[in-house]
Protein backbone atom coordinates (compact mmCIF):
# COMPACT_ATOMS: atom_id res chain seq x y z
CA UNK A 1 82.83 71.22 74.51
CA UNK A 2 84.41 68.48 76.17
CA UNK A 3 86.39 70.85 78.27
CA UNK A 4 83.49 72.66 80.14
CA UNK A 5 82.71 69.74 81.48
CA UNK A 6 81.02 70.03 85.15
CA UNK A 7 80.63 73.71 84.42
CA UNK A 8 76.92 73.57 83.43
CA UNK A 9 76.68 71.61 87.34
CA UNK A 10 78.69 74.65 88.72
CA UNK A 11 76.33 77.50 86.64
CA UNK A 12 73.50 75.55 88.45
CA UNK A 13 74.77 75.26 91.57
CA UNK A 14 76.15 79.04 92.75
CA UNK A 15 73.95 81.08 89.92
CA UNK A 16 71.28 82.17 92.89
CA UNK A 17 74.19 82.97 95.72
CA UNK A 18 75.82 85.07 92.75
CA UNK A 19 72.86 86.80 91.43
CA UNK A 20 71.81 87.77 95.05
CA UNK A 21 75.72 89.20 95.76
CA UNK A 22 75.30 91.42 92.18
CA UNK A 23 71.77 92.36 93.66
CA UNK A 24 73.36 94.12 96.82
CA UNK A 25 75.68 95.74 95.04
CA UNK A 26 73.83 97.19 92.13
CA UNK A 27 70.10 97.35 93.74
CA UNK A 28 68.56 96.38 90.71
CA UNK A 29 67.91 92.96 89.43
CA UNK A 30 68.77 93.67 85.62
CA UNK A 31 71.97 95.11 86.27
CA UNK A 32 72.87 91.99 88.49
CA UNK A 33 72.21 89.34 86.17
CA UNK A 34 74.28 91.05 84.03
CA UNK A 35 76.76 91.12 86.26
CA UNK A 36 76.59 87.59 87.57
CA UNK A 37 76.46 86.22 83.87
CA UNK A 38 79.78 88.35 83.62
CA UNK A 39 81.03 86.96 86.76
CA UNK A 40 80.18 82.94 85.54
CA UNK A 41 82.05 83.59 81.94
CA UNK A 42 85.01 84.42 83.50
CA UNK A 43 85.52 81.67 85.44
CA UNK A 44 84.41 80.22 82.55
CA UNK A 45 87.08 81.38 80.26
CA UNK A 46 89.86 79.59 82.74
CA UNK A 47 87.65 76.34 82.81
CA UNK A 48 88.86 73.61 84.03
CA UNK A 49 89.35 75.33 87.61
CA UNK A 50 92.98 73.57 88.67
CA UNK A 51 92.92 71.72 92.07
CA UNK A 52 93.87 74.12 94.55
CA UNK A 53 91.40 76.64 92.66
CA UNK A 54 87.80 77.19 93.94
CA UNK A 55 85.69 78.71 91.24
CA UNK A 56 82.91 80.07 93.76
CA UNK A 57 85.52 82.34 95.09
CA UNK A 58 87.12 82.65 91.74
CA UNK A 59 83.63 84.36 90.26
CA UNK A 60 83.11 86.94 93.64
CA UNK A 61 86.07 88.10 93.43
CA UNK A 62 86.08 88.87 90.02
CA UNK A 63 82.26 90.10 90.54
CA UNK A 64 83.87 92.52 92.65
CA UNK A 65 86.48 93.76 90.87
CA UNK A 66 84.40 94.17 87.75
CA UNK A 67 81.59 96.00 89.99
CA UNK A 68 85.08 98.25 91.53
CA UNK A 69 85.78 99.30 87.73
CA UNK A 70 82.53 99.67 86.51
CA UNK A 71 80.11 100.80 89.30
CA UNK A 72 76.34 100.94 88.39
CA UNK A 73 73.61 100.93 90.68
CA UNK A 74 69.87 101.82 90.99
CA UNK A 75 67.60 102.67 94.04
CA UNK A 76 67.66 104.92 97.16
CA UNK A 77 69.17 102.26 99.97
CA UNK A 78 71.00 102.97 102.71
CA UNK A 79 73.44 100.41 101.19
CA UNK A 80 72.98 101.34 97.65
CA UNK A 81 74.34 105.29 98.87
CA UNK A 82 77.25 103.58 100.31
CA UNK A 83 80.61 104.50 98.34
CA UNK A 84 81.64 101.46 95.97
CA UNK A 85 84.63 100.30 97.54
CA UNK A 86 82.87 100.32 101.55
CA UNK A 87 79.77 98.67 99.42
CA UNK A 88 82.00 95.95 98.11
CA UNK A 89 83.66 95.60 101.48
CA UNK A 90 80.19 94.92 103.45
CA UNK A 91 79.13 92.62 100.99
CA UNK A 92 81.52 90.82 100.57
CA UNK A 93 82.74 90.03 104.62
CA UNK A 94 79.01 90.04 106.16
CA UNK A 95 77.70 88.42 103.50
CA UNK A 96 79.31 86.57 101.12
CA UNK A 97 82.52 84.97 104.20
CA UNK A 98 85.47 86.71 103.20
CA UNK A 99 88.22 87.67 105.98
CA UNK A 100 89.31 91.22 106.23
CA UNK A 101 92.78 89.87 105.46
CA UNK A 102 91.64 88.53 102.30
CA UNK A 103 90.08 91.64 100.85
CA UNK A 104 92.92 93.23 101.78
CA UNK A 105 94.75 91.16 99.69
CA UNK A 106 92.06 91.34 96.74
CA UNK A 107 91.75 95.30 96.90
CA UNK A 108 95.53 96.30 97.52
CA UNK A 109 94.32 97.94 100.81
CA UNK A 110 96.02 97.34 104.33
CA UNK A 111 93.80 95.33 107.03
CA UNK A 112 93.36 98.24 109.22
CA UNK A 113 91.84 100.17 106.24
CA UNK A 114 89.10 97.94 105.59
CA UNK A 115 88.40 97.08 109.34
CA UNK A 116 87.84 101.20 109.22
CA UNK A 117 85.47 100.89 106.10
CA UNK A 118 83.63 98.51 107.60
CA UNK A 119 82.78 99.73 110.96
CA UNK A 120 81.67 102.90 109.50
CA UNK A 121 79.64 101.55 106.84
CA UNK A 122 78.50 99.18 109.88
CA UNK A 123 77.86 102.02 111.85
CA UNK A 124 75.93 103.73 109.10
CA UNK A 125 73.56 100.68 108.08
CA UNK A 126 72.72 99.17 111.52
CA UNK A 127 73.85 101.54 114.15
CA UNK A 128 76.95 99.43 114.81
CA UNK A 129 75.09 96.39 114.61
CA UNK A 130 77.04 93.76 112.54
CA UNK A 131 74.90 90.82 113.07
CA UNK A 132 72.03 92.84 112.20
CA UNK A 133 73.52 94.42 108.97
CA UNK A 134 74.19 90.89 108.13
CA UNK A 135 70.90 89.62 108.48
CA UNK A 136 69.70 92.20 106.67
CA UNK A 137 71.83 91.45 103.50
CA UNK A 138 70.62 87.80 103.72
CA UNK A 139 67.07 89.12 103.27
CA UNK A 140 67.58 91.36 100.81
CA UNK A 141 70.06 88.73 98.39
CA UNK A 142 67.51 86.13 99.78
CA UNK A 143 64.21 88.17 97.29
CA UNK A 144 66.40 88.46 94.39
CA UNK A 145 64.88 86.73 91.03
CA UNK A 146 67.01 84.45 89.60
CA UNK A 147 66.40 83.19 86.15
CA UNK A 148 68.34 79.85 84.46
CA UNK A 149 71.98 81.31 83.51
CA UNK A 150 72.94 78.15 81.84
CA UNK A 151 72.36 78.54 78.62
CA UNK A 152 73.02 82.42 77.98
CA UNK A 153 76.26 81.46 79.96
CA UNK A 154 77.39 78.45 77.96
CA UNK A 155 76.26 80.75 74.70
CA UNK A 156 79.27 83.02 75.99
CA UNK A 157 81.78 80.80 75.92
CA UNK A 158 80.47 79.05 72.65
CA UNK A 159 81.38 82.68 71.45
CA UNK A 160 84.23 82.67 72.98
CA UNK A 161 85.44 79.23 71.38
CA UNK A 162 84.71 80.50 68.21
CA UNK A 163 86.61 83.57 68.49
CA UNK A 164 89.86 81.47 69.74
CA UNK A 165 89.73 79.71 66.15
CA UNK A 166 89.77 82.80 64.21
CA UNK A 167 92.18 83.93 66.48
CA UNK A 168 94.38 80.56 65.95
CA UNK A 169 94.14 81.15 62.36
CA UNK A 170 95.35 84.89 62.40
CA UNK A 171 98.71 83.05 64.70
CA UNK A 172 99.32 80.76 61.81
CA UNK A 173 99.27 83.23 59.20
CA UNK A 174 101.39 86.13 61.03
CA UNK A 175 104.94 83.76 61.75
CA UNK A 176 104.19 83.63 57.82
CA UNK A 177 104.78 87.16 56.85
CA UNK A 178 107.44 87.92 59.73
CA UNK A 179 109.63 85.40 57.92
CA UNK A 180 108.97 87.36 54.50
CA UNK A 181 109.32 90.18 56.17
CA UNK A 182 112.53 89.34 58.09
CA UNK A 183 114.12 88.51 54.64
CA UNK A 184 113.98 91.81 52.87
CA UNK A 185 115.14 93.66 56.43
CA UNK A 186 118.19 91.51 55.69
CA UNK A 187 118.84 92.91 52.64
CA UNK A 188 118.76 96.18 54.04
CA UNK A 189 120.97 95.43 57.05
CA UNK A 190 123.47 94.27 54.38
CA UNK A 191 123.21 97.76 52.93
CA UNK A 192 123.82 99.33 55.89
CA UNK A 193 126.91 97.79 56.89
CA UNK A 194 129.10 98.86 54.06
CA UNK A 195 128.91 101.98 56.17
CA UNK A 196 130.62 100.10 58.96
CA UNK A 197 127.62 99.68 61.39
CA UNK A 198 124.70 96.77 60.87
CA UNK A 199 121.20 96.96 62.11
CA UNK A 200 120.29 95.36 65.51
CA UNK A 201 117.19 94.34 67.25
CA UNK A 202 116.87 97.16 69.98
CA UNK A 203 114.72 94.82 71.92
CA UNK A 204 117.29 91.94 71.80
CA UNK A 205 120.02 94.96 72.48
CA UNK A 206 118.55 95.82 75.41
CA UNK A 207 117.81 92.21 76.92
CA UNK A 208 122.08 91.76 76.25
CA UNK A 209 122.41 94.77 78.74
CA UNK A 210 119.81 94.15 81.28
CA UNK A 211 120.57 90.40 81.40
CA UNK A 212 124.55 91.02 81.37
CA UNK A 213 125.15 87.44 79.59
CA UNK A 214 125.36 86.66 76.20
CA UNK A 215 122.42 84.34 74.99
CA UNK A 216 123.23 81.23 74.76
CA UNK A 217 126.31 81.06 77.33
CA UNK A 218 124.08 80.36 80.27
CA UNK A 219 120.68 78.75 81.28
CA UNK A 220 118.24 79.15 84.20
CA UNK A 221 118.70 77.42 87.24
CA UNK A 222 116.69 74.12 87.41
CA UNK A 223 116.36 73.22 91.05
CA UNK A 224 117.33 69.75 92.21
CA UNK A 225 113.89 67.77 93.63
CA UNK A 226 114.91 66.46 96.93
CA UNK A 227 114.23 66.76 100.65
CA UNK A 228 117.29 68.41 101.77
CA UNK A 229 117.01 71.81 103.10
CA UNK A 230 119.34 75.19 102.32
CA UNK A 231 120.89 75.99 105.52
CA UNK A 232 122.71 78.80 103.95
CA UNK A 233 123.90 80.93 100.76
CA UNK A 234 127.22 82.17 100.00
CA UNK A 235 128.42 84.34 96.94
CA UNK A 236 130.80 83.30 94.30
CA UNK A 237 133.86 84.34 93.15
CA UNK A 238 133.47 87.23 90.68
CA UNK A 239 137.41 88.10 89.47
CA UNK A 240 136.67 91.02 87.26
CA UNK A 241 132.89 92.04 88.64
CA UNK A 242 133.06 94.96 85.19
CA UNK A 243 136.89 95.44 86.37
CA UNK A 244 138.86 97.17 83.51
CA UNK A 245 142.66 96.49 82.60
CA UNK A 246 143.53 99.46 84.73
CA UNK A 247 141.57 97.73 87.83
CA UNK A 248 138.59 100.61 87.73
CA UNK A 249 134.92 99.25 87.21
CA UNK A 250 133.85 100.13 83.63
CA UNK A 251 130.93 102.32 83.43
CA UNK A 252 127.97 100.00 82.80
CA UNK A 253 123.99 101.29 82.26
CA UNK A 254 121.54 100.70 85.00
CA UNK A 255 119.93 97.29 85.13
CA UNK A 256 123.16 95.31 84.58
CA UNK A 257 123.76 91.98 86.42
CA UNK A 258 127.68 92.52 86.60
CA UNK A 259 128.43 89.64 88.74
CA UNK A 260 126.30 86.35 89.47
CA UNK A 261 126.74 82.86 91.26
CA UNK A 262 125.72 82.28 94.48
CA UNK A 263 126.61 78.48 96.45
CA UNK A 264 123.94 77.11 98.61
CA UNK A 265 124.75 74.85 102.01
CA UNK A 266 121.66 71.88 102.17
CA UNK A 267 121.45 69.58 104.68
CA UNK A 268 119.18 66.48 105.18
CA UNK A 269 118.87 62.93 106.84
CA UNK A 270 119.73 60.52 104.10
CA UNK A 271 121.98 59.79 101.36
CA UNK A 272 120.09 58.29 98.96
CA UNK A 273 119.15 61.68 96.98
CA UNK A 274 120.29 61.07 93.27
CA UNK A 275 119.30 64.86 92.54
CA UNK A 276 122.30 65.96 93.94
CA UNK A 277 125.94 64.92 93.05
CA UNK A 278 128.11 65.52 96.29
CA UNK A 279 125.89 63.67 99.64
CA UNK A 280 128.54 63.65 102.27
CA UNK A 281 127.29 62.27 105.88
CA UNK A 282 129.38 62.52 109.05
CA UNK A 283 126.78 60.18 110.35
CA UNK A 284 123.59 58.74 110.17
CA UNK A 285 120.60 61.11 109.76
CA UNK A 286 123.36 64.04 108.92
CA UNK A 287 123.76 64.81 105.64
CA UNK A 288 125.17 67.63 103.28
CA UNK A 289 125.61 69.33 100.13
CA UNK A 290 126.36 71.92 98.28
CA UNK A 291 124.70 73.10 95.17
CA UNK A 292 126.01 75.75 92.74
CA UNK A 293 123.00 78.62 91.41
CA UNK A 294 124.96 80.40 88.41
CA UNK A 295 122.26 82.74 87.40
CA UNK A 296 121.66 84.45 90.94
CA UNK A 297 122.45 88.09 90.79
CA UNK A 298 124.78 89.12 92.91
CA UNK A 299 125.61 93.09 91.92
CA UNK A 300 123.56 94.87 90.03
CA UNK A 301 124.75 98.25 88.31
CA UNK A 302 122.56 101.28 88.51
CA UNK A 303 122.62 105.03 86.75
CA UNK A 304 124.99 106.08 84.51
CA UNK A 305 127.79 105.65 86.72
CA UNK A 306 129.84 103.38 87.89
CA UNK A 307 127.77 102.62 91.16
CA UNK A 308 126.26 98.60 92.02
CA UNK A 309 124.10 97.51 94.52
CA UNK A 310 124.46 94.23 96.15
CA UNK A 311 121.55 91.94 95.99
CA UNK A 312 120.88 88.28 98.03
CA UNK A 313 118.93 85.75 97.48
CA UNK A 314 115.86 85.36 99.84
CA UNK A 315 115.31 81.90 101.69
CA UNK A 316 112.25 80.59 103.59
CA UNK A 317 112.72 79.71 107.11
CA UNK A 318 112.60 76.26 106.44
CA UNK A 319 114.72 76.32 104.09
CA UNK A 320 112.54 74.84 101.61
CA UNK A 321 112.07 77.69 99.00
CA UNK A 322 114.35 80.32 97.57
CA UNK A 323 114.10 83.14 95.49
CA UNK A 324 116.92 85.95 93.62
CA UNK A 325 116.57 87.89 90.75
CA UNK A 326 117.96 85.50 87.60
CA UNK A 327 120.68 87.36 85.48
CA UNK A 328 119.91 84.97 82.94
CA UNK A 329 115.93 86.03 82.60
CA UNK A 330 116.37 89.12 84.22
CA UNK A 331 113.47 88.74 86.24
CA UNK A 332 112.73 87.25 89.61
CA UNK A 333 111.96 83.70 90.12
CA UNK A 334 111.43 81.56 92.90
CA UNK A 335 112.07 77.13 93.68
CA UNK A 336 110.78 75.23 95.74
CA UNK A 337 113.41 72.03 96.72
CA UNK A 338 110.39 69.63 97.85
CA UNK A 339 108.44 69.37 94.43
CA UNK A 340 111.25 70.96 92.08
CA UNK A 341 108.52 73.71 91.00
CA UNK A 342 109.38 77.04 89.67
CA UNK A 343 107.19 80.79 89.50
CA UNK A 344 107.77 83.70 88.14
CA UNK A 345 107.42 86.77 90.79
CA UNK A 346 107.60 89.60 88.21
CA UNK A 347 107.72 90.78 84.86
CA UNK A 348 111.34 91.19 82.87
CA UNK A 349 112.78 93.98 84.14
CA UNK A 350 113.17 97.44 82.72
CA UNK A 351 115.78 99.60 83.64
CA UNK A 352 113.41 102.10 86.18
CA UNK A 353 112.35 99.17 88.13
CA UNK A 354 116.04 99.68 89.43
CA UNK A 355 116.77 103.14 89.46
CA UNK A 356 115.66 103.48 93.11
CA UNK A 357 116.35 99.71 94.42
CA UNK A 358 115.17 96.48 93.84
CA UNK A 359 114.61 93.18 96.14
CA UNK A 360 112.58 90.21 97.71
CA UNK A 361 111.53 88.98 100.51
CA UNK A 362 109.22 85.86 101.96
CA UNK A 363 106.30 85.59 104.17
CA UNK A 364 107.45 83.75 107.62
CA UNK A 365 106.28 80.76 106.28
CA UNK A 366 107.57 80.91 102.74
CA UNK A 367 103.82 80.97 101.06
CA UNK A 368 104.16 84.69 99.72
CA UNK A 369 106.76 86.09 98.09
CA UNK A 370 106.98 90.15 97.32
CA UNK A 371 109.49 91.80 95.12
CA UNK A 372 110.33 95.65 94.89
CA UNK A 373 110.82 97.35 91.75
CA UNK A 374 111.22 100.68 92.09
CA UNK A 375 108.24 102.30 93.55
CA UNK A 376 105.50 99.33 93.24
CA UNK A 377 105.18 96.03 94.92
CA UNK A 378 104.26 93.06 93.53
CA UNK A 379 103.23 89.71 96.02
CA UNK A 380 103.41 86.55 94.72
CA UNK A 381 101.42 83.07 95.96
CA UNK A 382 103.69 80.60 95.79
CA UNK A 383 100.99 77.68 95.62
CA UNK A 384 98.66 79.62 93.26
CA UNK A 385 100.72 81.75 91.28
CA UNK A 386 98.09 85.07 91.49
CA UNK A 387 100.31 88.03 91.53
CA UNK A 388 98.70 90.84 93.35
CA UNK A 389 99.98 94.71 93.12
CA UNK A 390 100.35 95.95 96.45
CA UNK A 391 100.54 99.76 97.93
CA UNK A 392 103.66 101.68 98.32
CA UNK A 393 104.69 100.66 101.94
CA UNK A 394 105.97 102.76 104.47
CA UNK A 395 109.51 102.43 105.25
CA UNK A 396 110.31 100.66 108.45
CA UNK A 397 112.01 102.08 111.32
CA UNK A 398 115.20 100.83 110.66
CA UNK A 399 115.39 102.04 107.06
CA UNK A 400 114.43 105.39 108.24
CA UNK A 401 117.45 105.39 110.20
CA UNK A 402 119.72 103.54 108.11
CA UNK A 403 121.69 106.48 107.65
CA UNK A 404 122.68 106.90 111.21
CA UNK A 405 122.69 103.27 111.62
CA UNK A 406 125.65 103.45 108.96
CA UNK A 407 127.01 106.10 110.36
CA UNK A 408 127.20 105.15 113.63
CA UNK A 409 127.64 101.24 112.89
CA UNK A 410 128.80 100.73 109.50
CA UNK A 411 127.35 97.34 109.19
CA UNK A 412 124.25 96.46 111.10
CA UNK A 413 121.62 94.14 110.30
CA UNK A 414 117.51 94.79 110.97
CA UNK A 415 114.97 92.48 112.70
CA UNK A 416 112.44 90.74 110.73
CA UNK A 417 109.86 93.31 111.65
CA UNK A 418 111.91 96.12 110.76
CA UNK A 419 111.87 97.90 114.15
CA UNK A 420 114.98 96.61 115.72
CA UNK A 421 118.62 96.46 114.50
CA UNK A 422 121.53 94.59 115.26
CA UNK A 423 125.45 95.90 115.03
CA UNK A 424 128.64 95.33 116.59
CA UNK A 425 130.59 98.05 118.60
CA UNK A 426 134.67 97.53 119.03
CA UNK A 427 135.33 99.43 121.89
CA UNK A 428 139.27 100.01 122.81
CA UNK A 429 140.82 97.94 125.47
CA UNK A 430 137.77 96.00 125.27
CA UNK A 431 136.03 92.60 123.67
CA UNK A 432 133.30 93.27 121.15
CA UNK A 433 129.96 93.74 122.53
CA UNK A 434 126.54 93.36 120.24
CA UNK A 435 123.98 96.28 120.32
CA UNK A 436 120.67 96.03 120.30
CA UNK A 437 119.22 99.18 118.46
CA UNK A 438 115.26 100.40 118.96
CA UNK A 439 115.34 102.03 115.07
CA UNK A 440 112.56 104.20 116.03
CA UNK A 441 114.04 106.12 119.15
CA UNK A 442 117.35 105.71 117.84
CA UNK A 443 119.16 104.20 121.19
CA UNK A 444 120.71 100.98 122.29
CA UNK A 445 118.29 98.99 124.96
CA UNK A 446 120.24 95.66 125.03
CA UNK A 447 124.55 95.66 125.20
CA UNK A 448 125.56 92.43 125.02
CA UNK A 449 129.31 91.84 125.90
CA UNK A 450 130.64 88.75 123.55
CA UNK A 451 133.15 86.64 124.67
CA UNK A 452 136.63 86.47 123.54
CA UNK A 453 136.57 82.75 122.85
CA UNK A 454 140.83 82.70 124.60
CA UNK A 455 142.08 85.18 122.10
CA UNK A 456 141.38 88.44 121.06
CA UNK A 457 138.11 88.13 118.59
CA UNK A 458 136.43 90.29 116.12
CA UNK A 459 132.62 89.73 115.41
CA UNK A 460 130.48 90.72 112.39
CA UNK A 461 126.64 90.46 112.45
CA UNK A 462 125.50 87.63 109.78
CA UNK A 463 121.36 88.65 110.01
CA UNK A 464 118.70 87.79 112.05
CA UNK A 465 117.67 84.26 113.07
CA UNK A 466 114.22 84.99 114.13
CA UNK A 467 112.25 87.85 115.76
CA UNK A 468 115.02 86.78 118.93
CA UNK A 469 118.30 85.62 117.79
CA UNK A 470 121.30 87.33 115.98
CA UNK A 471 123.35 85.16 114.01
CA UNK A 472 127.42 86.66 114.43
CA UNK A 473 130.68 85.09 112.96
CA UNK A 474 133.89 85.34 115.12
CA UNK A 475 136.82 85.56 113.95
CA UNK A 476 140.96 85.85 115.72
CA UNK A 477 141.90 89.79 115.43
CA UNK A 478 145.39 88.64 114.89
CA UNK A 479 145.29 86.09 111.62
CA UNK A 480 141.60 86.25 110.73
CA UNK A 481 141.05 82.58 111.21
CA UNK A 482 137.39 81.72 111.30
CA UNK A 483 136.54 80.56 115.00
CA UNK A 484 132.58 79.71 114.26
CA UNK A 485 129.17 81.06 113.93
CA UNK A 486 127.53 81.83 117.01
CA UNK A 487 123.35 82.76 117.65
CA UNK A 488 122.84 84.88 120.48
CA UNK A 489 119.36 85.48 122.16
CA UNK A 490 118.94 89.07 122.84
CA UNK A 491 116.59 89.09 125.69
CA UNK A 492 118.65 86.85 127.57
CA UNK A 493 122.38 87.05 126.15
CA UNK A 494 122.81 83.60 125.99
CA UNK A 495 124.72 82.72 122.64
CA UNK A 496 125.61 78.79 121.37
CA UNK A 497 127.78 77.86 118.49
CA UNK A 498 125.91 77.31 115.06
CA UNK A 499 127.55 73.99 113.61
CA UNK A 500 126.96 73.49 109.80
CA UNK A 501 127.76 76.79 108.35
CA UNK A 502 130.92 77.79 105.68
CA UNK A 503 133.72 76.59 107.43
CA UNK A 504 135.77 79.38 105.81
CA UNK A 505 135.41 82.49 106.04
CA UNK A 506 133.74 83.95 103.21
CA UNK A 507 134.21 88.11 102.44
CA UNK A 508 130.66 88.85 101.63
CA UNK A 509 127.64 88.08 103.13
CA UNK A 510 125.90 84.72 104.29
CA UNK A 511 122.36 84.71 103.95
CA UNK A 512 120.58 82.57 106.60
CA UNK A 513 117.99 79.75 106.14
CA UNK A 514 117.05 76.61 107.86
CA UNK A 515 119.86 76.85 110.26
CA UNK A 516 118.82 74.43 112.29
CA UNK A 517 118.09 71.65 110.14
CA UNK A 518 119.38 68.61 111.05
């Protein structure tokens, strides 16, 4: 057992720490050896830990999650009385070091939620005391009788090894009969298409129409290692987008990537980057690219109808990480430029995870990633990889009044936090002038007139910059020409020209990322 090695030191090391956390939670010292030894083999199961992994934490939390399905407990404690959930909370923050923020994370629950559990469970064990609660658990965890868990622990996974054998075995043996059994269905589909139709794989069917690409005709999107940044996105060309002969959109079935291809804008401080095939520098230290991502979604088609939603790829702040729904895989993935690595941020999708909307969107600092499918969340750790299910969330200001943002607006853009928006009002006789909306009361508390650059100018919002700064494009009224990207502070009005961003002017969306890069 070569590959447990250094888990017999770790069994030895945190056994008494986990025994005493099982013993708070279940009151009785039976039921948390059990528990513990439950706790050790799972960790256990996933040995060698990888290097960002801790396996202490790895074994609580999955203590607590296996104490959160199966509850069991014994005694007449204050703490024992406690509901599961508020027990597990206590435990696991006074005693055991967690944040709030991370149990919030490991329980699907909002911070303010278990901050609320825990000052009333507080309030019920130690009169609002938290030290005291604390030292209280430390005495009680601190009498629990620990026996050696080595052995019966190492017996597990003996079991375990043994069991992954047979299971090997039953592998080899199945690809076996799915051949034999793949040759007769032929026979049949032969049969069957003298009456002009042939048998198909409905699963292979259905992965044509969700993916919207013939296998074989495209490949994910390998990202290019290198130290450049994405400054921006821009969408492709899509001639047809589903277009018939008769120029109408043919009716498609929901789930469909109809059009995909997105262009990214990097910029960096060198040229020596063999990663990437067009480096052109203007001068030293400034540095650009372009790089082409095929299998980024761009429309997706939804119902029976002939309705699409537009979809954008997400990018971190720095520019550093992206992340789009890949009509290749049909599910979401997301790069990171630095080290070239690629995760997974959900499953393949189905066609309800779309019925009602579908998206992703990054932590400030580009560690988390959380994609929408229909009504659940799922989070993604970049670093890690854990995918945890999160809550419904409530919808933001601005979405609640996205329909008399649209109506009043047309196109308006909201603030990272989702309680601002942005929009442009054309008012006659008059330049352009940016409002700043407050979603929630509905009203404009910032006008900011916009200059007309010498000749009559139209603006569009591009997005957000930060929690501060709107990012517009200007263009001439009169012949369209592009006349720059400008970010303008709304506190203060100022606004400076953005330098690095499409030259042309594209007719869909630019998505924003490390603007400012060098």
């Amino acid at each position: 057992m070569r590959r447990y090695t250094g888990y017999r030191d770790f069994v030895q090391r945190d056994q008494r720490t986990l025994v005493g956390t099982a013993l708070l939670l279940t009151g009785s010292h039976d039921q948390a050896v059990r528990l513990a030894l439950w706790s050790l083999r799972s960790v256990g199961l996933s040995w060698p830990p990888t290097l960002w992994e801790n396996p202490t934490v790895h074994a609580r939390i999955a203590m607590y999650r296996r104490f959160l399905r199966r509850p069991a407990s014994s005694g007449s404690t204050a703490l024992v009385r406690l509901p599961p959930r508020r027990r597990v909370l206590v435990v696991a923050c006074l005693y055991d070091g967690r944040s709030h923020a991370e149990m919030a994370t490991v329980l699907g629950l909002s911070p303010e939620s278990v901050e609320a559990e825990i000052s009333e469970a507080v309030a019920t064990l130690g009169k609002g005391d938290a030290a005291r609660v604390a030292a209280r658990l430390a005495r009680v965890a601190g009498e629990a009788s620990v026996p050696d868990l080595t052995a019966p622990a190492l017996r597990a996974l003996r079991r375990r090894r043994l069991r992954g054998a047979l299971l090997t075995t039953a592998a080899t043996l199945v690809p076996i009969g799915l051949i034999a059994a793949f040759t007769l269905l032929q026979q049949g589909e032969v049969w069957n298409s003298a009456l002009g139709e042939r048998n198909r794989s409905h699963t292979a069917d259905t992965a044509r129409t969700l993916a919207g690409a013939e296998p074989g005709r495209a490949r994910p999107w390998r990202a290019p290692r290198t130290s450049f940044v994405i400054r921006y996105a821009v969408p492709g060309r899509c001639p047809d987008d589903g277009a018939s002969t008769d120029g109408r959109p043919e009716p498609s079935r929901a789930g469909k990537v109809t059009c995909a291809g997105w262009t990214l804008g990097l910029a960096g401080t060198g040229e020596d980057h063999p990663a990437l095939e067009n480096v052109r520098c203007e001068r030293p230290g400034h540095c650009e690219s372009t790089v082409e991502v095929p299998d980024a979604a761009r429309h997706l088609a939804y119902g029976d109808d002939r309705g699409h939603r537009p979809l954008e790829p997400a990018i971190s702040r720095d520019g550093r990480r992206i992340a789009y729904l890949s009509a290749v895989e049909h599910r979401y993935v997301a790069h990171d430029l630095r080290t070239g690595e690629r995760r997974y941020l959900s499953p393949v999708l189905a066609p309800a995870d779309t019925e009602t909307g579908t998206g992703v969107t990054l932590s400030p600092g580009g560690e988390r990633f959380t994609v929408t499918l229909g009504g659940r969340r799922l989070r993604t750790d970049f670093a890690t990889g854990a995918v945890t299910p999160l809550p419904a969330g409530r919808p933001t200001a601005a979405e609640k009044a996205a329909g008399w943002l649209r109506e009043t607006y047309g196109r308006w853009h909201d603030s990272p936090s989702g309680r601002y928006a942005a929009a442009v009002r054309s008012a006659q006789g008059a330049g352009d002038s940016l409002h700043i909306i407050d979603a929630g009361r509905r009203r404009v508390f910032r006008r900011l007139p916009l200059p007309s650059l010498g000749d009559p100018t139209a603006a569009t919002i591009v997005g957000w910059l930060n929690t501060r700064e709107v990012v517009i494009r200007m263009t001439d009224k009169a012949g369209g020409d592009l006349l720059g990207f400008f970010r303008v502070d709304g506190p203060t009005g100022r606004m400076h020209r953005v330098a690095g961003l499409p030259d042309e002017d594209p007719a869909d969306s630019v998505v924003l990322g490390a603007v400012t890069a060098p």
